[in-house]
Protein backbone atom coordinates (compact mmCIF):
# COMPACT_ATOMS: atom_id res chain seq x y z
CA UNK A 1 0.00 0.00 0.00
CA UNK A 2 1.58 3.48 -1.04
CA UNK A 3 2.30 5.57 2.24
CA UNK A 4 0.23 8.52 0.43
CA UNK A 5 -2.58 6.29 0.92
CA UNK A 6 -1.82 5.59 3.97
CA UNK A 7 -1.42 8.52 5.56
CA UNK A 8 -5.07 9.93 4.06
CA UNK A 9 -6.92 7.58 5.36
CA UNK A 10 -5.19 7.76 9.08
CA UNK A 11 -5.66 11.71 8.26
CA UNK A 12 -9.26 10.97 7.88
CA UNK A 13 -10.19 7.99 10.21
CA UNK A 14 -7.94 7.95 13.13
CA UNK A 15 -9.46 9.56 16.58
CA UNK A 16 -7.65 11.71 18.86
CA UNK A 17 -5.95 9.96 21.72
CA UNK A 18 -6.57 11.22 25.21
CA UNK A 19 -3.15 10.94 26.15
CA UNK A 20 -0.33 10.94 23.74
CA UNK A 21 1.99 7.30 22.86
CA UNK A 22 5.60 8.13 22.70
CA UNK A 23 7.47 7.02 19.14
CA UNK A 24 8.04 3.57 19.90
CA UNK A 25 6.75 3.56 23.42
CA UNK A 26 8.30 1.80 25.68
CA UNK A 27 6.75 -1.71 26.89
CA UNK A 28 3.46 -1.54 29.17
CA UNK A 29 3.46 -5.60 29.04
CA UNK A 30 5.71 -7.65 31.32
CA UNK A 31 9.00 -8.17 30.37
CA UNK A 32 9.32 -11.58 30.27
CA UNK A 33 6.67 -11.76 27.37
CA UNK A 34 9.12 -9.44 25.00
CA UNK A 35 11.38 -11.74 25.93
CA UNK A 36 9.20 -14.63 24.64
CA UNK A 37 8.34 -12.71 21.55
CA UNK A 38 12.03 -11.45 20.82
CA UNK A 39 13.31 -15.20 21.09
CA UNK A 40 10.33 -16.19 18.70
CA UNK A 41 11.41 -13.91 16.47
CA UNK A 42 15.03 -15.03 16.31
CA UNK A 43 14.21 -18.75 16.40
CA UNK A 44 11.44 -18.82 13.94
CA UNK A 45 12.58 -19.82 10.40
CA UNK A 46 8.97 -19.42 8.60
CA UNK A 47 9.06 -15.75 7.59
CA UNK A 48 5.65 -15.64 7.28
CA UNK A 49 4.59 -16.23 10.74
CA UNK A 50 7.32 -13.56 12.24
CA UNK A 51 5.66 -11.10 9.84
CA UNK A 52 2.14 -12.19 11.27
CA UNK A 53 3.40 -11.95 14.62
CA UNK A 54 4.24 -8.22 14.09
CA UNK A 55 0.93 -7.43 11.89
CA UNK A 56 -1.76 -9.30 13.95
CA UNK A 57 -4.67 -7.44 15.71
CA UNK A 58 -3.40 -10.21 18.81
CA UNK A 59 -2.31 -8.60 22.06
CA UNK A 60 1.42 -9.27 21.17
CA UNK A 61 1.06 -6.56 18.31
CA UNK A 62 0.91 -4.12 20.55
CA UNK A 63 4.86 -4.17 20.96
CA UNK A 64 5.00 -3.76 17.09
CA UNK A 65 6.47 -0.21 17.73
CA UNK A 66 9.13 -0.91 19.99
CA UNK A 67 12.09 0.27 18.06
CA UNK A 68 14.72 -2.99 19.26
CA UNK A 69 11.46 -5.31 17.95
CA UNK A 70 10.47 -3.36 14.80
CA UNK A 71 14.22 -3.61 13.87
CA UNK A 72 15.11 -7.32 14.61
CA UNK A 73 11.94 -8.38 12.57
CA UNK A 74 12.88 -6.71 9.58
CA UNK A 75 16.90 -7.60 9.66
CA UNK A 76 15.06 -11.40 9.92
CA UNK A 77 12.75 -11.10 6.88
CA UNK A 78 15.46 -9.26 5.13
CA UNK A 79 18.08 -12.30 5.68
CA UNK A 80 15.32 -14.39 4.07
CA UNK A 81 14.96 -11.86 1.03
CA UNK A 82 11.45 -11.25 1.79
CA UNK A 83 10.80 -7.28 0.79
CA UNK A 84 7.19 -7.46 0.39
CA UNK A 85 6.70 -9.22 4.02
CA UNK A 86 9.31 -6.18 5.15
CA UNK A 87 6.98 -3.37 3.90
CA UNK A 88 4.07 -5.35 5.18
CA UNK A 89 5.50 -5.28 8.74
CA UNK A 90 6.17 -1.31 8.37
CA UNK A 91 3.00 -0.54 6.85
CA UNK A 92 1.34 -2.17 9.86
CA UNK A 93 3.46 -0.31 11.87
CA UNK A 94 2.55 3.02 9.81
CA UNK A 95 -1.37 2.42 10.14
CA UNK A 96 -1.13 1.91 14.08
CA UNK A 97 0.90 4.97 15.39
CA UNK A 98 -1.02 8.51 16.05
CA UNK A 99 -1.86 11.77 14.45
CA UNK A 100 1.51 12.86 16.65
CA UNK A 101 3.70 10.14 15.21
CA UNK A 102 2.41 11.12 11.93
CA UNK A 103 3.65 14.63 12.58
CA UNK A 104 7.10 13.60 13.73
CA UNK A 105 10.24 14.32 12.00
CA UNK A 106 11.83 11.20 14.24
CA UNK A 107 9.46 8.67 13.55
CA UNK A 108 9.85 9.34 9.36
CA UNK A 109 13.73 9.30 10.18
CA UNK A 110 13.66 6.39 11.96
CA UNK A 111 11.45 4.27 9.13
CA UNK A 112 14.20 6.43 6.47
CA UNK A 113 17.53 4.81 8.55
CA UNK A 114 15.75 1.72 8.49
CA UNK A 115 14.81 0.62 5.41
CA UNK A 116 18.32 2.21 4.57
CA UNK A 117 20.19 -0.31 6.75
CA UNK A 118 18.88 -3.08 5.12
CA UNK A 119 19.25 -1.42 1.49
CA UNK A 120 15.99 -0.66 0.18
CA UNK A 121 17.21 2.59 -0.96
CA UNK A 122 13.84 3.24 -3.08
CA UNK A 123 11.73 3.09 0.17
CA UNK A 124 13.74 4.73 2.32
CA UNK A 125 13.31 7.85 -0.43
CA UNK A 126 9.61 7.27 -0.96
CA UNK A 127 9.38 7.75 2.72
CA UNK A 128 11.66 10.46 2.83
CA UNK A 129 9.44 12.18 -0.17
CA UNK A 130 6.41 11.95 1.25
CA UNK A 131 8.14 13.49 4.48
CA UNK A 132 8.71 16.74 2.44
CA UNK A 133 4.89 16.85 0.67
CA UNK A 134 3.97 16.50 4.49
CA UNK A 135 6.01 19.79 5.62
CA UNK A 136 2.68 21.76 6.39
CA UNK A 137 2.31 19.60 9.69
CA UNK A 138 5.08 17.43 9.81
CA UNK A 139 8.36 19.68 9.86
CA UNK A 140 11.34 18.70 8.20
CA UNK A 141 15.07 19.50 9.30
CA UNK A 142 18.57 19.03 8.58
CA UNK A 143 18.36 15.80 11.16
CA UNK A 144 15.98 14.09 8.27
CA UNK A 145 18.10 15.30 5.21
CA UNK A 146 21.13 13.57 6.44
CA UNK A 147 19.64 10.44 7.39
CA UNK A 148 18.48 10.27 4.01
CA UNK A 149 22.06 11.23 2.28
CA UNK A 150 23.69 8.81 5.01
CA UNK A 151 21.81 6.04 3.44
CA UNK A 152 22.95 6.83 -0.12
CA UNK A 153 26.52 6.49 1.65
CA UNK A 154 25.84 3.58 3.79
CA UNK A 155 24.55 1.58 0.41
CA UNK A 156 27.61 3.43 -1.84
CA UNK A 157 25.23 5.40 -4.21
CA UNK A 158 26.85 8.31 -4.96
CA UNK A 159 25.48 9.40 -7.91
CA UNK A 160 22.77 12.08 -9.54
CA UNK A 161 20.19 10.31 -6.37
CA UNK A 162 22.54 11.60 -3.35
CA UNK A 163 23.18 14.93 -5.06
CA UNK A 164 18.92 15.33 -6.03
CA UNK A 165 18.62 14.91 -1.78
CA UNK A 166 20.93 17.84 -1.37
CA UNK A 167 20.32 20.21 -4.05
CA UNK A 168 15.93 20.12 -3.69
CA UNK A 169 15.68 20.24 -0.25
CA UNK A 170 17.82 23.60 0.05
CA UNK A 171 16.45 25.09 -3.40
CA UNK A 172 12.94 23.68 -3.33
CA UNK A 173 11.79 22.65 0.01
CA UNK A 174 13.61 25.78 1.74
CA UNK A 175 15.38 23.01 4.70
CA UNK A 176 18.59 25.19 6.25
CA UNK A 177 21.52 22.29 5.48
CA UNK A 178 24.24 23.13 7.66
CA UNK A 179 27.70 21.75 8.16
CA UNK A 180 27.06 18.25 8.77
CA UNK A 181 25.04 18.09 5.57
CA UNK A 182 27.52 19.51 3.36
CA UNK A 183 30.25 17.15 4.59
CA UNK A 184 28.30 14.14 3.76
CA UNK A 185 28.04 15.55 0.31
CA UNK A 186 32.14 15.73 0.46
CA UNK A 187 32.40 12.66 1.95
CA UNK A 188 30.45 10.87 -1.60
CA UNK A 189 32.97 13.27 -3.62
CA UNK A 190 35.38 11.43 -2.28
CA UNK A 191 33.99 8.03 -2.23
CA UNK A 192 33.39 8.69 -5.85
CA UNK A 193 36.75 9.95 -6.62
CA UNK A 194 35.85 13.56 -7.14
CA UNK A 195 38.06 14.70 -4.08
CA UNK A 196 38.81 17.69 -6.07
CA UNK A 197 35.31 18.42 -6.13
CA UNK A 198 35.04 18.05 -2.39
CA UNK A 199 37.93 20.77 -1.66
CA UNK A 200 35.89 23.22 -3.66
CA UNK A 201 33.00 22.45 -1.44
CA UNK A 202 34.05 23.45 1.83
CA UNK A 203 35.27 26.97 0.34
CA UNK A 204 31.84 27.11 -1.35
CA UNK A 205 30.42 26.40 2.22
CA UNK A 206 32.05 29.35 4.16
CA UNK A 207 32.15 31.72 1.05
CA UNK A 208 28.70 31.48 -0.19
CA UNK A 209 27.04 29.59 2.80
CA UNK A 210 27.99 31.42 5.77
CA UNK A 211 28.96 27.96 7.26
CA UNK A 212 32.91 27.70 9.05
CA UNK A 213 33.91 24.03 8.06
CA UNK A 214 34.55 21.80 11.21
CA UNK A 215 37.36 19.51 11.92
CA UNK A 216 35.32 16.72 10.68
CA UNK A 217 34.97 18.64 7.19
CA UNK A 218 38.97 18.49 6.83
CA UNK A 219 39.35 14.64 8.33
CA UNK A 220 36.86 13.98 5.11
CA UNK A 221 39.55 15.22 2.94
CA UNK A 222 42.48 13.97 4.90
CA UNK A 223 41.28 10.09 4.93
CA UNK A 224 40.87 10.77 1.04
CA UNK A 225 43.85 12.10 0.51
CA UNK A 226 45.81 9.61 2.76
CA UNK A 227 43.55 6.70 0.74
CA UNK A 228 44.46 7.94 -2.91
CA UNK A 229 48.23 8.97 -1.94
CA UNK A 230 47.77 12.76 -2.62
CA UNK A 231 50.53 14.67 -0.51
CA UNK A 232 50.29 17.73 -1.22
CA UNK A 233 46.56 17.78 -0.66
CA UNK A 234 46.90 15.88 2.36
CA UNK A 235 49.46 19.10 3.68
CA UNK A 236 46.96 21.65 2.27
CA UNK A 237 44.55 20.43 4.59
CA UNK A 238 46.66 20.06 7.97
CA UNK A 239 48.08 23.55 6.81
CA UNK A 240 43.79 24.58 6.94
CA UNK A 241 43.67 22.87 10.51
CA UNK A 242 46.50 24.46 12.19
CA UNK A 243 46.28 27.99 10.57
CA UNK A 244 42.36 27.96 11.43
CA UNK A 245 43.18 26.72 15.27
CA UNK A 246 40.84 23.33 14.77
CA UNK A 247 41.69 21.05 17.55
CA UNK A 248 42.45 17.85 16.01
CA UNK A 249 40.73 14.34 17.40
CA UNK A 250 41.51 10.94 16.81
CA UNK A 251 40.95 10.23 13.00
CA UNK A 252 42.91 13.33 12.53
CA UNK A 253 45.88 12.61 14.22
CA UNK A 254 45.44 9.18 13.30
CA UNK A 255 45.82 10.27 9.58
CA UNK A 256 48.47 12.41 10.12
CA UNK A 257 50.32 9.51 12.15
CA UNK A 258 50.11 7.60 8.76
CA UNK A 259 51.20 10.05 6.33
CA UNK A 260 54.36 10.88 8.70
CA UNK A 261 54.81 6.63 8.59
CA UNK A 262 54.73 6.19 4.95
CA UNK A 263 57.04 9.29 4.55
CA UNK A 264 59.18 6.65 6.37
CA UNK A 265 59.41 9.98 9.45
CA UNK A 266 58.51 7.83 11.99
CA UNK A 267 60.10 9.55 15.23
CA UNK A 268 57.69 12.38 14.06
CA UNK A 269 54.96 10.58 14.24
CA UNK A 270 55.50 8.96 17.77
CA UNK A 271 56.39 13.02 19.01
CA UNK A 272 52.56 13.30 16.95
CA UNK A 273 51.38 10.69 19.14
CA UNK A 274 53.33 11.98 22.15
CA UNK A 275 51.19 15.40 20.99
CA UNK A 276 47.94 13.69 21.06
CA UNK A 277 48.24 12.13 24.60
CA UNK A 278 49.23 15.99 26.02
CA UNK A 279 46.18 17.34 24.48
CA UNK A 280 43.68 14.57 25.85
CA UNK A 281 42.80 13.06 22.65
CA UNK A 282 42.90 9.27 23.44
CA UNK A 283 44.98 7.35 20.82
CA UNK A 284 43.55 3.88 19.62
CA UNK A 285 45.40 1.06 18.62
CA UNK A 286 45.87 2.00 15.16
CA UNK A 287 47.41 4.82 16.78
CA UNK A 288 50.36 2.94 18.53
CA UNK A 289 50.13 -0.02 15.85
CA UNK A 290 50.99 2.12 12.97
CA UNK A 291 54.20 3.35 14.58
CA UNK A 292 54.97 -0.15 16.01
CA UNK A 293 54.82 -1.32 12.43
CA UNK A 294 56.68 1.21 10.72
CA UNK A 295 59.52 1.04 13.52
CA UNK A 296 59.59 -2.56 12.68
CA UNK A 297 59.47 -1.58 8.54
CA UNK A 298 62.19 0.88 8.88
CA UNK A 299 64.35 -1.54 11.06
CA UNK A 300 64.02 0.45 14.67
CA UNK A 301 63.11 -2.70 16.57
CA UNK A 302 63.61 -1.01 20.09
CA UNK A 303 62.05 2.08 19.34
CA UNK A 304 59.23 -0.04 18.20
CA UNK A 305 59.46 -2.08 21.31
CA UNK A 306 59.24 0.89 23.59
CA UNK A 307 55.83 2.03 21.50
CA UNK A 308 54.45 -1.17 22.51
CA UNK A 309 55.38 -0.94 25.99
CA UNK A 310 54.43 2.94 25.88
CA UNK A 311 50.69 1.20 24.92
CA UNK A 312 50.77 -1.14 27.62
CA UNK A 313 51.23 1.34 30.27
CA UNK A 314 49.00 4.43 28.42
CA UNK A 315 46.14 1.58 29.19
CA UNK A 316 43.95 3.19 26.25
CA UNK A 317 44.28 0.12 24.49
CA UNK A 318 42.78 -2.58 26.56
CA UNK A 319 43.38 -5.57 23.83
CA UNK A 320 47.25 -4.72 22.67
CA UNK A 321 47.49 -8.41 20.96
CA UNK A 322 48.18 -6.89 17.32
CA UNK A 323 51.12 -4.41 18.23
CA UNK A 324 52.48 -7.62 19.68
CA UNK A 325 51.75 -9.71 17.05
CA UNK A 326 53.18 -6.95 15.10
CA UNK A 327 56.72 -6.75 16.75
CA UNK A 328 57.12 -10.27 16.73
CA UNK A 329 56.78 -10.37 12.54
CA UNK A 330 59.02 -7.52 12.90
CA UNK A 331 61.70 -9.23 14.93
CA UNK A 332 61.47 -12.45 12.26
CA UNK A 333 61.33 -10.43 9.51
CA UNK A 334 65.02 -9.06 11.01
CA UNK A 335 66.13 -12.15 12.01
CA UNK A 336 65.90 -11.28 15.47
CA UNK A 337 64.72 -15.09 16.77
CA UNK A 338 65.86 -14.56 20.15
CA UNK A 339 64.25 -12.02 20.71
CA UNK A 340 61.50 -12.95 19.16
CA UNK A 341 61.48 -15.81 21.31
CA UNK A 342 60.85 -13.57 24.49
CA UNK A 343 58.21 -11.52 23.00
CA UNK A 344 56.59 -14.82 21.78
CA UNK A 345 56.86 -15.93 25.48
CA UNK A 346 54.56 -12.74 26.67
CA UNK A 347 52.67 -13.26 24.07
CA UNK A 348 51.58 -17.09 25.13
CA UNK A 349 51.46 -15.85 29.26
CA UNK A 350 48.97 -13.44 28.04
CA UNK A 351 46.87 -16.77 26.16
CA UNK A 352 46.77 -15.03 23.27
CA UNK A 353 47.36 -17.19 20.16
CA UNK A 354 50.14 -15.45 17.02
CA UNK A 355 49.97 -15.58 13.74
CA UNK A 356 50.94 -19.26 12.48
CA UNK A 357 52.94 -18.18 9.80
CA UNK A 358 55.30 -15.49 12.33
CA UNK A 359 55.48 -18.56 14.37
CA UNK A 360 56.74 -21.10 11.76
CA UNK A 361 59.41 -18.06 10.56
CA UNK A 362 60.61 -17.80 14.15
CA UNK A 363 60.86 -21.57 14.73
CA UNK A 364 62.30 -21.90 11.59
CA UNK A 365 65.08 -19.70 12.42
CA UNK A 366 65.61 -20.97 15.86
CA UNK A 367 66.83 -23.89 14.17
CA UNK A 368 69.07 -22.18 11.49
CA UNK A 369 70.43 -20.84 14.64
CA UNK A 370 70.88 -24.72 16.51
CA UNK A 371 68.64 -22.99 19.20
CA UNK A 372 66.99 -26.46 18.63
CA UNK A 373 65.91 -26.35 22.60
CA UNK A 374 64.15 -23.05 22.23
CA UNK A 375 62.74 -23.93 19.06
CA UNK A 376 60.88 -27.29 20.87
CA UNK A 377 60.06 -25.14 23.84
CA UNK A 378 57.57 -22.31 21.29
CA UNK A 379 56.19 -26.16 19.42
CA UNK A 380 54.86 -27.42 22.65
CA UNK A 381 53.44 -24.56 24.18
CA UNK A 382 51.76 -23.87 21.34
CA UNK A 383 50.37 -27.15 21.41
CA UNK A 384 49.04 -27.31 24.84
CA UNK A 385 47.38 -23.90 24.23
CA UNK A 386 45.26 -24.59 21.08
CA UNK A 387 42.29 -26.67 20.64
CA UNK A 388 39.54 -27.80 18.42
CA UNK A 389 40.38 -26.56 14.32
CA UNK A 390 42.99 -24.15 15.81
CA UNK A 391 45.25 -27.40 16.90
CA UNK A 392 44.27 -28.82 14.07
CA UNK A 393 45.60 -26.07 11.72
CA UNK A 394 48.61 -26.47 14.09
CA UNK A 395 49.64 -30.04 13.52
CA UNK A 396 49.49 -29.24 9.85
CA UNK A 397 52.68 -26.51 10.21
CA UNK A 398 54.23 -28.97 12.90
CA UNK A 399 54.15 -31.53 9.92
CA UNK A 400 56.52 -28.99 7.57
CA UNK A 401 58.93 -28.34 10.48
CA UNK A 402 62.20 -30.05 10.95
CA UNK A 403 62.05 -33.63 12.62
CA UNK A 404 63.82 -33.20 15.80
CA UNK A 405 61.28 -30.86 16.66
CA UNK A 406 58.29 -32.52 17.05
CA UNK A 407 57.35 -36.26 18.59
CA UNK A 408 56.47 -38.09 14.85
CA UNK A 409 53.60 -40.23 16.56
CA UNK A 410 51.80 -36.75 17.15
CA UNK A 411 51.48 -36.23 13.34
């Protein structure tokens, strides 16, 4: 049923509640019957009967609205490629919520994000249209605009569609796009390799718009930038940044962290990091991991050590397996076995399982070495520690490892 239809005969039928229902209210039933119906829903293979359970007039319909529900019944039908059973459920949903919902910018956005999630871009417009022919009584903002051009992005449409969103709701509708709208339109420049395009943009913003660009605005054009390998646009923009006073956050220093590494200038990336940590912006572990690496790359083992250990004792990173892993290729790589051997033993007190292929080069050169003892030592730890395909996998490397290693009656 088309939504237009929809929402005339609501217009012309529905009654006036006494007391307003919140968008998706929250549960009046007991809790242990969403329960039921939640584990229904995930259990039940016959689409049909999870759409019926939504769409019936039964008492359990009456949690149809519930936003965590609504949601995990339409991922369902969606995994079972069922579109018409989808719009069913959200028609149902449509015809039961009040004049108010009607007349709410949230509850359109919500339907709009989605039937964008699961990639029926042509609904999540319809909706979105109808949300504009609706403006009289149900007002439309910037929050609804980008939730519509976020959905282009999220399903990588890029084209003529995402720019039609942008260019008729500010010429013909009369919606006031601000910032965030205009860097989703750089952000599809980019994803559609027009980051030239998207530079022009955010001058066109400030000089014709009135609007001052944001940090996230550059960090659009630096991930670009860093992504297609264009320097001197990458320095343009970190020139912008720091000559506009923009305090940069994670993905910025993050990029900048990279483009310092692949410049091979790696101590200036760890005094970046160093930076970050003074100014309170909490580095991640791609922040520490990228330096780790390109210590390891350049041949700076130790300073790449004390990164790791730098991580370890920061405590922002609260899984630090990879810039472990990391060093330990690094010290194999080098030829640095011993070593390697001690990281690998931190590695196995902390149960964490490496990389089988770092731990066949390592073994591997143990032996090259005649540190035969130390090489038997890694094999049956790692043996004791892995189970099920894991151990499996395991015995297969043990098989392509020297003889004295390994016990021939465990092969």
């Amino acid at each position: 049923m088309a939504f237009r239809i929809i929402f005339t005969n609501l217009t012309k039928h529905l009654k006036p509640q006494t007391s307003p229902t919140h968008l998706f209210s929250t549960l009046t039933s007991p809790a242990q019957s969403f329960r039921s119906i939640k584990s229904t829903i995930k259990s039940h293979r016959d689409p049909e009967k999870i759409a019926q359970l939504i769409t019936s007039p039964s008492p359990v319909a009456t949690f149809r609205r519930h936003r965590p529900l609504l949601r995990l019944a339409v991922l369902k039908l969606h995994r079972y490629n069922r579109p018409e059973l989808i719009e069913k459920v959200i028609n149902s949903v449509v015809a039961s919520v009040s004049h108010d919902q009607l007349n709410s910018e949230t509850f359109w956005t919500y339907i709009v994000v989605l039937y964008g999630e699961i990639g029926m871009i042509g609904n999540a417009h319809k909706v979105f249209d109808e949300m504009l022919e609706r403006r009289e009584t149900c007002s439309v903002s910037e929050k609804a605009v980008c939730a519509m051009l976020e959905v282009y992005l999220r399903n990588g449409v890029y084209d003529s569609r995402f720019q039609r969103v942008f260019s008729e709701v500010k010429e013909k509708v009369g919606v006031r796009v601000g910032v965030k709208s205009y860097n989703l339109v750089m952000r599809a420049f980019c994803e559609g390799g027009e980051i030239g395009l998207a530079r022009k943009l955010v001058e066109k913003m400030e000089s014709e718009e009135g609007l001052v660009p944001d940090i996230e605005s550059y960090n659009v054009l630096l991930e670009a930038y860093l992504e297609k390998g264009g320097t001197s646009g990458f320095d343009w923009v970190v020139s912008e940044v720091l000559s506009r006073g923009l305090e940069g956050n994670l993905v910025t220093y993050n990029c900048r962290i990279m483009r310092l590494c692949k410049s091979k200038e790696v101590v200036k990336a760890r005094e970046l990091l160093e930076e970050m940590v003074r100014k309170g912006v909490k580095p991640n572990a791609d922040s520490y991991n990228t330096i780790i690496l390109w210590f390891c790359k350049v041949g700076d083992l130790e300073s790449a050590k004390k990164v790791l250990e730098r991580m370890v004792k920061d405590g922002y990173v609260l899984q630090p397996s990879i810039g472990y892993f990391i060093l330990l290729r690094g010290m194999v790589e080098a030829g640095e076995f011993e070593a390697g051997v001690e990281t690998c033993r931190e590695i196995l007190k902390k149960n964490w399982i490496p990389p089988f292929e770092t731990m066949k080069g390592l073994i591997s050169g143990l032996v090259q070495m005649s540190k035969v003892e130390a090489a038997k030592e890694v094999v049956e730890v790692m043996k004791k520690k892995l189970r099920g395909s894991a151990a499996d996998s395991w015995k297969k490397l043990e098989a392509t490892l020297p003889l004295p290693l390994v016990n021939k009656d465990t092969l």
